[in-house]
C-alpha atoms as a PDB file:
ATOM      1  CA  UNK A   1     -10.343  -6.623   3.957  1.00  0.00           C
ATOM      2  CA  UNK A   2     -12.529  -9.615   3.306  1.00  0.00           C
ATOM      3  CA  UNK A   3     -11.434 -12.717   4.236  1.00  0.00           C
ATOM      4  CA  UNK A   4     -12.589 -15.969   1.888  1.00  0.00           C
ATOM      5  CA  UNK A   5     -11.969 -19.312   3.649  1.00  0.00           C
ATOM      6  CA  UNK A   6     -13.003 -22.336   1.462  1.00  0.00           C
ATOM      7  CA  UNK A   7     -13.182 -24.829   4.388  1.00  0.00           C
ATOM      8  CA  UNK A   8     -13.997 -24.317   8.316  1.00  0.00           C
ATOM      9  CA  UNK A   9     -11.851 -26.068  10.320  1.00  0.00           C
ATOM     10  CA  UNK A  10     -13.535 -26.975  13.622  1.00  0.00           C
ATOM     11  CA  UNK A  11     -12.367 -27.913  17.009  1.00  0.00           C
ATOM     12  CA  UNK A  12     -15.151 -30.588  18.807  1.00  0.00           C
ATOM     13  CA  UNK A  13     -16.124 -29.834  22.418  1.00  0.00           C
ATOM     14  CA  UNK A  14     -15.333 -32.921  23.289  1.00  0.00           C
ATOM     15  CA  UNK A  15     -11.732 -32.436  22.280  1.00  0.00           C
ATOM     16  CA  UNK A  16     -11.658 -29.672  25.228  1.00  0.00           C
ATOM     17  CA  UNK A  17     -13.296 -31.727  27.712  1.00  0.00           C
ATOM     18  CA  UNK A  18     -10.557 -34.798  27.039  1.00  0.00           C
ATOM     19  CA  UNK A  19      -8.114 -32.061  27.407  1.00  0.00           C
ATOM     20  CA  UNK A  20      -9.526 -30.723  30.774  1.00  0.00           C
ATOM     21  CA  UNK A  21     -10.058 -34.060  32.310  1.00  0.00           C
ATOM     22  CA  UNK A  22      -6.157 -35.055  31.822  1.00  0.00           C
ATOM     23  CA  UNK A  23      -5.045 -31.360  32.991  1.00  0.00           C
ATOM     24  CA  UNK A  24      -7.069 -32.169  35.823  1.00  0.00           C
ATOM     25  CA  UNK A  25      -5.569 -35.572  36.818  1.00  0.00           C
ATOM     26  CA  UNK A  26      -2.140 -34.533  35.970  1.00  0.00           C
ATOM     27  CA  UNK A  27      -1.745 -36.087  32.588  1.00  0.00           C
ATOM     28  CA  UNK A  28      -1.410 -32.935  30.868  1.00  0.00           C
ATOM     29  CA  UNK A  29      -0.164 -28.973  31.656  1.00  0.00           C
ATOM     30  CA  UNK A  30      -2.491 -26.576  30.004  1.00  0.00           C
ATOM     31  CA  UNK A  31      -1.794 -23.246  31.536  1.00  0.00           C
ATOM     32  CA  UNK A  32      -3.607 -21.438  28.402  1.00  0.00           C
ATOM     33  CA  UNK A  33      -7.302 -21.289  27.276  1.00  0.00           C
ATOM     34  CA  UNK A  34      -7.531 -23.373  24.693  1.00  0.00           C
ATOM     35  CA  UNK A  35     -10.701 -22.833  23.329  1.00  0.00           C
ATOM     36  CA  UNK A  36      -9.272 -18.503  23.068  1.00  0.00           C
ATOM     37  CA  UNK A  37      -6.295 -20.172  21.134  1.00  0.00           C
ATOM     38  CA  UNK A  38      -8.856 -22.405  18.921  1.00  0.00           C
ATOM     39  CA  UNK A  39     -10.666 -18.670  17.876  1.00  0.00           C
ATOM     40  CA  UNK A  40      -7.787 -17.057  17.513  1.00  0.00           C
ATOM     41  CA  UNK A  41      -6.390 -19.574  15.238  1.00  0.00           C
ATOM     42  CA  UNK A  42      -9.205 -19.036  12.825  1.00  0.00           C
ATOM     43  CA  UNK A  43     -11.160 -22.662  13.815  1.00  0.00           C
ATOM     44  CA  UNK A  44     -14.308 -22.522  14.761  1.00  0.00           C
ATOM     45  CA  UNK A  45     -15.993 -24.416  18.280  1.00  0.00           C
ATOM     46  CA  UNK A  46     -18.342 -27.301  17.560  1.00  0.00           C
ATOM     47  CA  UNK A  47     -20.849 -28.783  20.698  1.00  0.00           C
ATOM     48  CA  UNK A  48     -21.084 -32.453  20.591  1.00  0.00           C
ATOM     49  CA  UNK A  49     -25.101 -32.584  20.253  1.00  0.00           C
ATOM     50  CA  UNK A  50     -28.062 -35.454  21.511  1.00  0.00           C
ATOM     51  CA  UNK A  51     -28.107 -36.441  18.563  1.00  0.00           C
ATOM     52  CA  UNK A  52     -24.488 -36.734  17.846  1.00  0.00           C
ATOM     53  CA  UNK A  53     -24.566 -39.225  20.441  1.00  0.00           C
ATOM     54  CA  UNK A  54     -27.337 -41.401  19.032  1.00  0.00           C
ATOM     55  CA  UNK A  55     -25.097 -43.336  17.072  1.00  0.00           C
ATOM     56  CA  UNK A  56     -22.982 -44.075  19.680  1.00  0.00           C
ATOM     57  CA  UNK A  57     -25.465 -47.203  21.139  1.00  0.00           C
ATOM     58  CA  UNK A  58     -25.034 -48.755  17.326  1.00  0.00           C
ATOM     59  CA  UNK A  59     -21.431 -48.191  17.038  1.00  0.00           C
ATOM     60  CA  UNK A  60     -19.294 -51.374  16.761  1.00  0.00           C
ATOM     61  CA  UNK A  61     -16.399 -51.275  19.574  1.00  0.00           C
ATOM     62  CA  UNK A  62     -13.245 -51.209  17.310  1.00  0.00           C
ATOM     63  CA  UNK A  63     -12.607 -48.253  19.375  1.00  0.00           C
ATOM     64  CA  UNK A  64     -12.675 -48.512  23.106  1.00  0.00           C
ATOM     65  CA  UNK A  65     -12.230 -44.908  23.864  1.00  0.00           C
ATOM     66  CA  UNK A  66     -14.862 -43.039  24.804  1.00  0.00           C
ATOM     67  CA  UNK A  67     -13.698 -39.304  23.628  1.00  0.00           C
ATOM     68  CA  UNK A  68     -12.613 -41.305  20.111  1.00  0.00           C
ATOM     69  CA  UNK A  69     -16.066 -42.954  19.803  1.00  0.00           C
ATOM     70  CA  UNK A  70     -17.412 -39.657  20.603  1.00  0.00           C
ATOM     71  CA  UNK A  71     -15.071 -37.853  17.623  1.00  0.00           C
ATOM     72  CA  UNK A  72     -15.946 -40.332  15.201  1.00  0.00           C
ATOM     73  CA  UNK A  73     -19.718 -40.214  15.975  1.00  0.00           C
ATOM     74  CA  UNK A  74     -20.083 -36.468  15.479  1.00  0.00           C
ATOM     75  CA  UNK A  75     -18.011 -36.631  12.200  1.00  0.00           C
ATOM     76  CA  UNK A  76     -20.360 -39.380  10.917  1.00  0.00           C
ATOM     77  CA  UNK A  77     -23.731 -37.441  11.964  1.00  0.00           C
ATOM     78  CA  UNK A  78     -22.504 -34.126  10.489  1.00  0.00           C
ATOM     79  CA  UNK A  79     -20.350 -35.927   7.148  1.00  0.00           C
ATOM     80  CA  UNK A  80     -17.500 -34.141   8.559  1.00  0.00           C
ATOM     81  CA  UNK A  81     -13.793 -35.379   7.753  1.00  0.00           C
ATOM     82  CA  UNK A  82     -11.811 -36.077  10.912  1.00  0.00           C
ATOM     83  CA  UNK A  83      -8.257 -35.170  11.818  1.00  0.00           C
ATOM     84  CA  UNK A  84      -6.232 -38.536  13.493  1.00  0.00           C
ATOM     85  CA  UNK A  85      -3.614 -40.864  13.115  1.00  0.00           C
ATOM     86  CA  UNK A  86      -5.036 -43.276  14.678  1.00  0.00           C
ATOM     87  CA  UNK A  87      -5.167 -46.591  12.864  1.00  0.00           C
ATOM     88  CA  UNK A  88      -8.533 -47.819  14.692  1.00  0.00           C
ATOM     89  CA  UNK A  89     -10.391 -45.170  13.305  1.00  0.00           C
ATOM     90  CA  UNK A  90     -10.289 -46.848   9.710  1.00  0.00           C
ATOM     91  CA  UNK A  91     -12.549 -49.483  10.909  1.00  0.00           C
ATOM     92  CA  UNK A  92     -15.647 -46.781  11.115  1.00  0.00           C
ATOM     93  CA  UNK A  93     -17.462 -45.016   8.020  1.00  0.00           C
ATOM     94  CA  UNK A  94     -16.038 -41.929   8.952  1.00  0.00           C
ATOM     95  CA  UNK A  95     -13.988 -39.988   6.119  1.00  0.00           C
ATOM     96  CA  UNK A  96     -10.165 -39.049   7.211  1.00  0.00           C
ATOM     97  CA  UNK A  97      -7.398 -36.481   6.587  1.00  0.00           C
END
C-alpha cells in the first residue's frame, strides 16, 4: 500500500536536546526514546544546521530562550511553519500553526 502524505511534519533536534537536558536535571521523566516515538509517529528528524544558526547573532531578543531562539531560527532559514503557543514568538518573521 502506498502511502501519500501532503505535508512532513518534523521534529527539530534541538527539541530532543531541550528534552534531554531537563530529564537530566530532573525537570522532566522521559523513560522512552523519543526520537523512536517521533519515527514511529510518522514525523520525520530535522538537525539544527551552521547555518541555521547564522541568524541567531541578528536576531532581536524578544525571546530570551535559547532552545526558542534556536526553533524560530531554523523555521526562518528553512520557511518552515512552527508549532507553539507561545505568544513571544509573534514578534519574529517566522510563520505559525
Amino acid at each position: 500500500m502506498l502511502k501519500t502524505l501532503s505535508n512532513t511534519i518534523y521534529v527539530s533536534s534541538v527539541t530532543i536536546t531541550e528534552l534531554m537536558i531537563k530529564s537530566s536535571i530532573g525537570k522532566l521523566q522521559i523513560d522512552f526514546d523519543p526520537i523512536a516515538i517521533a519515527k514511529e509517529s510518522g514525523f520525520e528528524m530535522l538537525d539544527f544546521s551552521g547555518e541555521d544558526a547564522l541568524a541567531l547573532k541578528e536576531m532581536p531578543f524578544h525571546h530570551k530562550d535559547p532552545f526558542d531562539r534556536m526553533l524560530i531560527s531554523q523555521a526562518m532559514n528553512r520557511k518552515f511553519y512552527l508549532m507553539s503557543d507561545d505568544g513571544k514568538f509573534d514578534a519574529y518573521d517566522c510563520k505559525l500553526i
